[in-house]
C-alpha atoms as a PDB file:
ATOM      1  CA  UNK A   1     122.041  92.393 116.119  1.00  0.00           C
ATOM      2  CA  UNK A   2     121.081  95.992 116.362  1.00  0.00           C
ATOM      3  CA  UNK A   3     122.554  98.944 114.454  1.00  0.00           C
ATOM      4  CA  UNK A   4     124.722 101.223 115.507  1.00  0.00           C
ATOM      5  CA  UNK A   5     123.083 104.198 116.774  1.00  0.00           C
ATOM      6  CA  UNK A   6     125.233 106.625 113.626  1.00  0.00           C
ATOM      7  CA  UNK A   7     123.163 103.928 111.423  1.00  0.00           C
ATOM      8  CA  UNK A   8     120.134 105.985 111.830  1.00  0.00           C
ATOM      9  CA  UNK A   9     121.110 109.739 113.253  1.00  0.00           C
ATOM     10  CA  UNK A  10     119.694 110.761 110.700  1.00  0.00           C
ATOM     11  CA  UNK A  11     116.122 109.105 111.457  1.00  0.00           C
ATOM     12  CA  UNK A  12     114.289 112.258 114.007  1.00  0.00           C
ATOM     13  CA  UNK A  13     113.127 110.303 116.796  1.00  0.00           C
ATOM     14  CA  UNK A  14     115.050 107.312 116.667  1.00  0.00           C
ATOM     15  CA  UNK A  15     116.977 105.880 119.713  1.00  0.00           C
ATOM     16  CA  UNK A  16     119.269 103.474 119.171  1.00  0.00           C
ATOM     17  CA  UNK A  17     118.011 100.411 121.086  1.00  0.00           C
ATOM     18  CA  UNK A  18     114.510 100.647 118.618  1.00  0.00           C
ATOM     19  CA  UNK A  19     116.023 101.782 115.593  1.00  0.00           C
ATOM     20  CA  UNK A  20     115.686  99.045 113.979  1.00  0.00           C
ATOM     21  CA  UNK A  21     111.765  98.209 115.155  1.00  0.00           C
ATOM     22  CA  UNK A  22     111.002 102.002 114.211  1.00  0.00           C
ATOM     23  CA  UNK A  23     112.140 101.236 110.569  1.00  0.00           C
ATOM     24  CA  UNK A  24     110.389  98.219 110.157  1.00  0.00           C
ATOM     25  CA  UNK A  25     107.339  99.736 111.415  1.00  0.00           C
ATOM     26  CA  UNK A  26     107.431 101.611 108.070  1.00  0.00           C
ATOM     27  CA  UNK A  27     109.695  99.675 106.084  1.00  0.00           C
ATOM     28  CA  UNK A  28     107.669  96.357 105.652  1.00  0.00           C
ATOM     29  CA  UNK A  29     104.283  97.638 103.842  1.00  0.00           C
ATOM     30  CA  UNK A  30     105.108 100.206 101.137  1.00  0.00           C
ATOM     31  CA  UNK A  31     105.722  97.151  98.632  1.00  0.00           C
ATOM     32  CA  UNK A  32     102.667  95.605  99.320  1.00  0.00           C
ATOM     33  CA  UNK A  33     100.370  95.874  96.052  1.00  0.00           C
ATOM     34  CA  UNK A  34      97.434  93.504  97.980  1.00  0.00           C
ATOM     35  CA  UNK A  35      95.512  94.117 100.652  1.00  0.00           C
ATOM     36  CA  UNK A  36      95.771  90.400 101.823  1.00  0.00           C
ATOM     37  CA  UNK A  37      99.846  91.515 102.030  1.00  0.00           C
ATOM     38  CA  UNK A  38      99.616  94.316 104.389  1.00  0.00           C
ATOM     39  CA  UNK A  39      97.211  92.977 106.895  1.00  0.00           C
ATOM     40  CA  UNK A  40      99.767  89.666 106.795  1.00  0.00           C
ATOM     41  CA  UNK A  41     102.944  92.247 107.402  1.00  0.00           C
ATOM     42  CA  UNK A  42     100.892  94.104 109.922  1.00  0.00           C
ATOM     43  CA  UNK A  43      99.522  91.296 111.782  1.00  0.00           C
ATOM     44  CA  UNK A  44     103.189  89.875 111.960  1.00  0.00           C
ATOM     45  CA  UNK A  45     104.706  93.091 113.447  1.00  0.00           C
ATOM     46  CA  UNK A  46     101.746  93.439 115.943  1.00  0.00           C
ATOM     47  CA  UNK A  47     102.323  89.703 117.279  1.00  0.00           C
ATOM     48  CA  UNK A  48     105.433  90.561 118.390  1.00  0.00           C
ATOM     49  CA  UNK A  49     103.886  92.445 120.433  1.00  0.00           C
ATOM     50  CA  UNK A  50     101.199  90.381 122.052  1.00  0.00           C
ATOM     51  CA  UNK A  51      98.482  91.057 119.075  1.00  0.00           C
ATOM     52  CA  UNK A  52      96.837  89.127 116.834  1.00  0.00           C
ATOM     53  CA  UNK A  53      93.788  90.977 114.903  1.00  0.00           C
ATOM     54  CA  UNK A  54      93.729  93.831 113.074  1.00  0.00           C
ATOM     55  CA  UNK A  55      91.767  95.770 111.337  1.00  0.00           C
ATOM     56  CA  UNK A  56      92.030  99.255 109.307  1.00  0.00           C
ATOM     57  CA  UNK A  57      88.934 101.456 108.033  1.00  0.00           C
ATOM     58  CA  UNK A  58      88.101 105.177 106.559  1.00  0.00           C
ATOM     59  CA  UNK A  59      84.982 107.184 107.503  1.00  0.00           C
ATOM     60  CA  UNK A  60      82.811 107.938 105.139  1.00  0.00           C
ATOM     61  CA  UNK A  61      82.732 112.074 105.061  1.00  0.00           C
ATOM     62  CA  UNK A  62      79.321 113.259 103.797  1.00  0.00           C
ATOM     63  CA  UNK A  63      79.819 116.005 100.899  1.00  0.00           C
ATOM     64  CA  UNK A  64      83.063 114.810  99.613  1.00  0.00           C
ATOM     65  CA  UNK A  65      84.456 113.804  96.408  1.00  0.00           C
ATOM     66  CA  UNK A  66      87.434 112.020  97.930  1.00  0.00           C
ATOM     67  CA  UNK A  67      88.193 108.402  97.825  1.00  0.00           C
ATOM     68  CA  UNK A  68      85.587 106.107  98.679  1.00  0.00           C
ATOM     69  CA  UNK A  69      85.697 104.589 102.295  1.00  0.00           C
ATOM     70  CA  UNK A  70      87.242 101.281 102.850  1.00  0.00           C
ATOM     71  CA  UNK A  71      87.416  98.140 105.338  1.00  0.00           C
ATOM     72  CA  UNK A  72      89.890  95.750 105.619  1.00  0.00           C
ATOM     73  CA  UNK A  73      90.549  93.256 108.611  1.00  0.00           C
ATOM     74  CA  UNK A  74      91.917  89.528 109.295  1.00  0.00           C
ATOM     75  CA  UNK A  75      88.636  89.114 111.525  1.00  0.00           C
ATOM     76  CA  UNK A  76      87.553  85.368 111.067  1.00  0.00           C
ATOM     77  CA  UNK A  77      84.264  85.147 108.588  1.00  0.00           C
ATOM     78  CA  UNK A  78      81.551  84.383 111.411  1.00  0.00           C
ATOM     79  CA  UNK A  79      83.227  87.631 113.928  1.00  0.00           C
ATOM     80  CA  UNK A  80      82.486  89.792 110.998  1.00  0.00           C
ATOM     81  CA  UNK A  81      79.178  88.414 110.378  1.00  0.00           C
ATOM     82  CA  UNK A  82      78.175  88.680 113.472  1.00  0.00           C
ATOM     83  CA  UNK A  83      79.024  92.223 113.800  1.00  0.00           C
ATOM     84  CA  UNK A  84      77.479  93.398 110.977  1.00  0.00           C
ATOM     85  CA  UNK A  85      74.260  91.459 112.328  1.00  0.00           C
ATOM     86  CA  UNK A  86      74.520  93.021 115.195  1.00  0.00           C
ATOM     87  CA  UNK A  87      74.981  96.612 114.189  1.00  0.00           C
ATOM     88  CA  UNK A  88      78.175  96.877 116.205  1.00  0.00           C
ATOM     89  CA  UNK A  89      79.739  99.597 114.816  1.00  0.00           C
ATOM     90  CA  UNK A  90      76.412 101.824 115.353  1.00  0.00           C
ATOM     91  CA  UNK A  91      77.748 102.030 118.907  1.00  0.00           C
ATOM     92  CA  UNK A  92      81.618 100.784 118.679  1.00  0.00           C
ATOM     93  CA  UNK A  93      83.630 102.283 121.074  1.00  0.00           C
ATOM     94  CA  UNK A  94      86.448 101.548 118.870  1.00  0.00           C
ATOM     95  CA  UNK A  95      84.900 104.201 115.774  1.00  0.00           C
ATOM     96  CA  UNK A  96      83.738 106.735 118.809  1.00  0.00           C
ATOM     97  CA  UNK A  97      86.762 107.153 119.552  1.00  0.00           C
ATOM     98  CA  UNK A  98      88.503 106.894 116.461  1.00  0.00           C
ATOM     99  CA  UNK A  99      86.202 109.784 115.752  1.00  0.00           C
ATOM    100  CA  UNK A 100      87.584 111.948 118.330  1.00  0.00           C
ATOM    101  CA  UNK A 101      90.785 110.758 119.203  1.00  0.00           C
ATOM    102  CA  UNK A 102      93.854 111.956 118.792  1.00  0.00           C
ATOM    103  CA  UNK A 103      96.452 109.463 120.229  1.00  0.00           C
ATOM    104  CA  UNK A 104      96.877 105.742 120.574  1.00  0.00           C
ATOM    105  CA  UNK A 105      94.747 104.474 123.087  1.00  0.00           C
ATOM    106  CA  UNK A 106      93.853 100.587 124.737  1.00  0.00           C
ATOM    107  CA  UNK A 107      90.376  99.765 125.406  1.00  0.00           C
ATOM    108  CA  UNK A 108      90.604 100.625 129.321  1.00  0.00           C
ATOM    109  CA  UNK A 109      91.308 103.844 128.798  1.00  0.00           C
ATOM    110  CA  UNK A 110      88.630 104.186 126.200  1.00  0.00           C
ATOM    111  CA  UNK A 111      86.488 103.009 128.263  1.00  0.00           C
ATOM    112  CA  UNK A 112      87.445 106.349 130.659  1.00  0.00           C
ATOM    113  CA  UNK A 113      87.753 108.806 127.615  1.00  0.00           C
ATOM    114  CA  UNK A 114      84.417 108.649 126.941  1.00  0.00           C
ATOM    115  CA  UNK A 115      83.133 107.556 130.211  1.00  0.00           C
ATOM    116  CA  UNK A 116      81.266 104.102 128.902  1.00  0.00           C
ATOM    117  CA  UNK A 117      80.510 103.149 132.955  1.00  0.00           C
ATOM    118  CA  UNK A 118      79.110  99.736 131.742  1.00  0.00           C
ATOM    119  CA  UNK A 119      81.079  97.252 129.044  1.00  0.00           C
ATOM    120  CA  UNK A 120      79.916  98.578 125.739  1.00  0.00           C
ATOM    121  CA  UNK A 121      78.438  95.489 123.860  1.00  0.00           C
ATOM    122  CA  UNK A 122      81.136  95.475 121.155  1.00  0.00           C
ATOM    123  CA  UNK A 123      83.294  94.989 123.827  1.00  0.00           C
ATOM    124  CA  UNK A 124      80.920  92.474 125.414  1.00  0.00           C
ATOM    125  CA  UNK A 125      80.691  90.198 122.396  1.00  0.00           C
ATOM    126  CA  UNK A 126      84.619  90.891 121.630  1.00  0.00           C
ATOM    127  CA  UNK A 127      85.569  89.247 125.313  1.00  0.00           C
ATOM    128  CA  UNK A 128      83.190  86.326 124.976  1.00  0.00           C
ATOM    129  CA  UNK A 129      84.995  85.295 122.442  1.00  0.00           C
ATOM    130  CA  UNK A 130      88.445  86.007 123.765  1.00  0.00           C
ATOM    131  CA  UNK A 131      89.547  89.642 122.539  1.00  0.00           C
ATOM    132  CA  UNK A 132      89.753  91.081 126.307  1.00  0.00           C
ATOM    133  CA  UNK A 133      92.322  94.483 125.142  1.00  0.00           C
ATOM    134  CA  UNK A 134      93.063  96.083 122.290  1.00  0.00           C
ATOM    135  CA  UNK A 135      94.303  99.206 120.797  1.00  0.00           C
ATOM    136  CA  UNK A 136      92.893 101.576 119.017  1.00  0.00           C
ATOM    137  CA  UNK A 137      94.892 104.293 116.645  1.00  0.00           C
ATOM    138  CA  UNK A 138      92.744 107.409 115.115  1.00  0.00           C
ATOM    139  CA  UNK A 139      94.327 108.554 111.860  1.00  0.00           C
ATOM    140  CA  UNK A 140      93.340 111.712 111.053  1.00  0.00           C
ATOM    141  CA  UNK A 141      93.673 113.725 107.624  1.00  0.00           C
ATOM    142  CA  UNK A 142      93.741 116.837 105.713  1.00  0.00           C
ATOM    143  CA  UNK A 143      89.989 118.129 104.997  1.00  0.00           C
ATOM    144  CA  UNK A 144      88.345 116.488 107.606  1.00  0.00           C
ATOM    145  CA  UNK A 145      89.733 113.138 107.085  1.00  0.00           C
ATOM    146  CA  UNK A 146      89.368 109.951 109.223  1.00  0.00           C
ATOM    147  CA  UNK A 147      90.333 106.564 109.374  1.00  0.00           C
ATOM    148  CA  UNK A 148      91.158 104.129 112.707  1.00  0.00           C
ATOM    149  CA  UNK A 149      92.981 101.108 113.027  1.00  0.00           C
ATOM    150  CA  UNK A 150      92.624  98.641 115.730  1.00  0.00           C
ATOM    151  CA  UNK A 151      94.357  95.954 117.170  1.00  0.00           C
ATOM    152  CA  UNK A 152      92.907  93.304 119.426  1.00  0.00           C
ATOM    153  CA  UNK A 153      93.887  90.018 121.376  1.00  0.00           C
ATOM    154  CA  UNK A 154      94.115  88.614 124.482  1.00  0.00           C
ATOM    155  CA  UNK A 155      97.157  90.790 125.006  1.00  0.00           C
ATOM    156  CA  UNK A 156      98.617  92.470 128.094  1.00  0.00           C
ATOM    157  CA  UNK A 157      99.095  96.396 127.796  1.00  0.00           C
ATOM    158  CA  UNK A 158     102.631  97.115 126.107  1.00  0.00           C
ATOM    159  CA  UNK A 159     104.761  99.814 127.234  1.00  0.00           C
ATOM    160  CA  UNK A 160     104.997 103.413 126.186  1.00  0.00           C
ATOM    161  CA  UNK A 161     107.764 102.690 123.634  1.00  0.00           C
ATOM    162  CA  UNK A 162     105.805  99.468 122.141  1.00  0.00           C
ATOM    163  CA  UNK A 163     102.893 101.165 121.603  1.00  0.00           C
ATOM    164  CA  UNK A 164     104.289 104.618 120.004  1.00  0.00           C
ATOM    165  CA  UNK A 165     105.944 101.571 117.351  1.00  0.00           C
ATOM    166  CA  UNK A 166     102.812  99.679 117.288  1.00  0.00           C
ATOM    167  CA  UNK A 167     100.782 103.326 116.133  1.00  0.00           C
ATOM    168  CA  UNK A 168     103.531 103.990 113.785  1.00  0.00           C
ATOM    169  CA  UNK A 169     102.674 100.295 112.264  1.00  0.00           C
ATOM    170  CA  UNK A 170      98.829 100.727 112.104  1.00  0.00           C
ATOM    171  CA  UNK A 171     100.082 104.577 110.089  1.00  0.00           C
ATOM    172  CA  UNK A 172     101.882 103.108 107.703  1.00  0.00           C
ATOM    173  CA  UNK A 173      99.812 100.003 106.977  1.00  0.00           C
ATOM    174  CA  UNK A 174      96.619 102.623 106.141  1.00  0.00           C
ATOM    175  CA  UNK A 175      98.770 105.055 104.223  1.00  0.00           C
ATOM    176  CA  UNK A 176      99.379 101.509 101.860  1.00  0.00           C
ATOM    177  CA  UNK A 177      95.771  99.947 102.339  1.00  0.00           C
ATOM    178  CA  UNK A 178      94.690 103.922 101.346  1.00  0.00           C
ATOM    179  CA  UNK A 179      97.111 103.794  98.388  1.00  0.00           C
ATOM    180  CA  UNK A 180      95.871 100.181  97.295  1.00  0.00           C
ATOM    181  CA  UNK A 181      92.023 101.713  97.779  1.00  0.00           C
ATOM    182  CA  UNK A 182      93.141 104.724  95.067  1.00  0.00           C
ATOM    183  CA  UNK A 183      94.397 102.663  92.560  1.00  0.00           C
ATOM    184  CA  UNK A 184      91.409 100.453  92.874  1.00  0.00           C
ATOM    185  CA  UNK A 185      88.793 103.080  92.410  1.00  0.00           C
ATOM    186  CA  UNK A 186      90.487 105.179  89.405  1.00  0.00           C
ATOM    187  CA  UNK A 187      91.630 108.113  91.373  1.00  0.00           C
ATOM    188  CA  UNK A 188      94.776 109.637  89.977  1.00  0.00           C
ATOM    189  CA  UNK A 189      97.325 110.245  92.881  1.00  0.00           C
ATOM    190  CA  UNK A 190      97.455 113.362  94.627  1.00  0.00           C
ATOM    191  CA  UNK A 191     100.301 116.170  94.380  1.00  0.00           C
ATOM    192  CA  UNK A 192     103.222 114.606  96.569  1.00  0.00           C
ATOM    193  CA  UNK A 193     103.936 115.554 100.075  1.00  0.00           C
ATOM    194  CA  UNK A 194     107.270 117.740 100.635  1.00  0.00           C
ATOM    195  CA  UNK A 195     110.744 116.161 100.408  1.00  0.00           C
ATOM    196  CA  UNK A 196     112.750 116.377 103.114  1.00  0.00           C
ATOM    197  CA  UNK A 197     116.364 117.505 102.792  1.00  0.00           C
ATOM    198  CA  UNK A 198     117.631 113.966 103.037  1.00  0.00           C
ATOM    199  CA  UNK A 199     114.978 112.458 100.798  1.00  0.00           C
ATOM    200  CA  UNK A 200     116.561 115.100  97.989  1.00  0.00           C
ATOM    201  CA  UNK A 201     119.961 114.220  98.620  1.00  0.00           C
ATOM    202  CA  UNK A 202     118.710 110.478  98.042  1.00  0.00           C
ATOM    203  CA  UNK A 203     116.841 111.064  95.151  1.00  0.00           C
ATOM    204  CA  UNK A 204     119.818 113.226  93.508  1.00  0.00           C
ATOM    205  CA  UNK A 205     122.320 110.206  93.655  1.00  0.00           C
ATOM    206  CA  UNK A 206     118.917 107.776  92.397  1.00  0.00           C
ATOM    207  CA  UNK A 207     119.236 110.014  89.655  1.00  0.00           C
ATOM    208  CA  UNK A 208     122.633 109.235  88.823  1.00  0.00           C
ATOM    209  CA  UNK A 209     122.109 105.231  88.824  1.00  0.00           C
ATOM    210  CA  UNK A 210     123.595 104.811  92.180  1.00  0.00           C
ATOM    211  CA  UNK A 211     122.304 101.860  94.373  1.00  0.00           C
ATOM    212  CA  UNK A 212     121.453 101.660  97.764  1.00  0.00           C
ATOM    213  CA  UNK A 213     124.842 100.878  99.037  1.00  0.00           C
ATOM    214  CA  UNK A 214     126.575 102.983  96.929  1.00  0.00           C
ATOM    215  CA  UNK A 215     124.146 106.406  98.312  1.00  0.00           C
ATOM    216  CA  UNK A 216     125.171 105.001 102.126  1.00  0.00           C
ATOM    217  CA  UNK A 217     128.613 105.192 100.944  1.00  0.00           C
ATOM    218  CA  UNK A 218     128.359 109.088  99.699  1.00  0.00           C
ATOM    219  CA  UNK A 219     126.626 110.210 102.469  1.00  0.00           C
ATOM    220  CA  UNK A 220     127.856 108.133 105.274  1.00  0.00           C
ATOM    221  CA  UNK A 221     124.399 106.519 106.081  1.00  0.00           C
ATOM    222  CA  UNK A 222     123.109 102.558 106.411  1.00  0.00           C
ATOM    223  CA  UNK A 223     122.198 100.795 103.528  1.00  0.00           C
ATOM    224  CA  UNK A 224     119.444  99.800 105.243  1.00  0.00           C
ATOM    225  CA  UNK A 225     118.727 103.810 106.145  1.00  0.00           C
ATOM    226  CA  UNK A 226     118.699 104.427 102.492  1.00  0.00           C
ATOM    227  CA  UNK A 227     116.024 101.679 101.536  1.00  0.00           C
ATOM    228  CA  UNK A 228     113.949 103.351 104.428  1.00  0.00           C
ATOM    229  CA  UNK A 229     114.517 106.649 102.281  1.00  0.00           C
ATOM    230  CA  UNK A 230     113.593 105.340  99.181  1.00  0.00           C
ATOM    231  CA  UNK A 231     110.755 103.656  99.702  1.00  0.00           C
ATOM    232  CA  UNK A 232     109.343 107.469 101.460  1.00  0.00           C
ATOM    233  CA  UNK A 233     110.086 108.462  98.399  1.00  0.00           C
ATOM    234  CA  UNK A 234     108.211 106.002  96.871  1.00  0.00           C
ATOM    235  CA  UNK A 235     105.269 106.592  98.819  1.00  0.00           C
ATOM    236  CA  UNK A 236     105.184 110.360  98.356  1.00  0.00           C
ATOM    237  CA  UNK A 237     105.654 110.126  94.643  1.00  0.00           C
ATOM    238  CA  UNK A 238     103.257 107.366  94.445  1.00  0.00           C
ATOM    239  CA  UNK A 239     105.765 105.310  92.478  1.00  0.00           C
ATOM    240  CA  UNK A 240     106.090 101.754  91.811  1.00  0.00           C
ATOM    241  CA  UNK A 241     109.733 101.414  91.396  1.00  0.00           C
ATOM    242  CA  UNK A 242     113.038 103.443  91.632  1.00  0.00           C
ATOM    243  CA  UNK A 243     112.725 104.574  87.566  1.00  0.00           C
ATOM    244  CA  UNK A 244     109.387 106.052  88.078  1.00  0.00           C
ATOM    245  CA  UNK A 245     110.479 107.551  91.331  1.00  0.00           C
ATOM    246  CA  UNK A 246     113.150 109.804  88.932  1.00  0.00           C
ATOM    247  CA  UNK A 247     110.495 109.652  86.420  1.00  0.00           C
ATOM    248  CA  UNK A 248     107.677 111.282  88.670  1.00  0.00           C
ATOM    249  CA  UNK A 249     110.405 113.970  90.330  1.00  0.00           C
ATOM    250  CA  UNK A 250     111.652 114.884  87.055  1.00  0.00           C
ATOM    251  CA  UNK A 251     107.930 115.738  85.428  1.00  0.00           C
ATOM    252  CA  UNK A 252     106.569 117.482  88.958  1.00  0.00           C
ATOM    253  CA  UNK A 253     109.989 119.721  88.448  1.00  0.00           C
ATOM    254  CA  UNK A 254     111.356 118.238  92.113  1.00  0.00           C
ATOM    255  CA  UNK A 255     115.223 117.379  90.116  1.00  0.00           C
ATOM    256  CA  UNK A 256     117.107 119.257  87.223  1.00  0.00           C
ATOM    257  CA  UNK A 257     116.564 116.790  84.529  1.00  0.00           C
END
């Protein structure tokens, strides 16, 4: 049963017949602490959607003191074996574009993007063994930043709206996989992005001990739309639970104490 479409007004973007899928394109990985965790959540949401393998990595940026790069995929043992015997990603279409790109993108048009006339032998070795499409999201940063996830099957092409979820997916599983790479490393978390209007409003009645249901009450939103709210907050604050989201806000000066 879907909401109903006041549920999420407040969500930009949102139309009521995928309200619920554009929420739990987010709402599924931010508490993940394991990597093992979010590529199980992600690969779940992508086989709804015809896909079965995923896989989510930074680029290295020469010069910088950021976080270190990272790989993580559920490709079986002997697929990444071989591709690391091969060299694939010397010549991946897939990183290319991830490189360049700006916009979710399957591997036909690809293919046209940057005018490979013959299959590429990533490709090549991916169809032999039955990964014939896939889709590629670029996720690009502040200071040069970049990262691409990619999704790969069998799988026909999905529509416009499936695939606009399916990038928002891939986002938010990095922005978690990146979050589980900081902690890992030692790097202390970075100043927190803005807070939107309704974020404050949610984190002024989190401040007063209210729960979820209790906040939808006050400001005539979806429990649901809340938890979606929260757990932003979570992620921006780089907090583990709803006392060190207050916590956090009140020592970065974001609430009156």
């Amino acid at each position: 049963m879907r909401a109903a479409r006041g549920d999420w007004a407040d969500l930009p973007g949102v139309d009521a017949p995928f309200g619920l899928a554009w929420v739990d394109a987010f709402d599924r990985y931010y508490d993940r602490e394991r990597v093992g965790e979010v590529l199980e959540a992600l690969t779940n949401f992508s086989a709804d959607y015809g896909w079965g393998t995923v896989a989510i990595g930074s680029v290295p940026q020469a010069g910088s003191s950021s976080l270190p790069p990272f790989f993580h995929s559920n490709w079986p043992g002997w697929y990444q074996e071989l591709y690391e015997s091969e060299k694939l990603a010397k010549n991946d279409p897939v990183i290319q574009y991830g490189m360049s790109g700006t916009r979710a993108a399957n591997w036909k048009e690809i293919s046209s993007i940057l005018r490979i006339e013959s299959g590429a032998r990533a490709f090549d070795i991916a169809g032999v063994h039955g990964w014939r499409n896939g889709l590629v999201v670029p996720i690009v940063g502040p200071g040069g930043y970049r990262a691409v996830g990619s999704l790969s099957s069998a799988a026909r092409d999905n529509s416009p709206t499936e695939q606009a979820l399916l990038h928002l997916a891939v986002l938010a599983a990095h922005d978690q996989l990146r979050e589980i790479n900081r902690v890992q490393a030692g790097f202390s978390a970075s100043p927190p992005s803005s807070l939107t209007p309704r974020e404050r409003e949610v984190l002024k009645w989190l401040m007063a001990g209210k729960t979820n249901w209790e906040i939808g009450e006050i400001l005539a939103i979806s429990e649901r739309t809340v938890h979606f709210h929260v757990n932003q907050l979570r992620r921006k604050l780089k907090a583990g639970n709803r006392a060190q989201i207050v916590a956090i806000a009140m020592t970065l000066g974001l609430v009156d104490p």
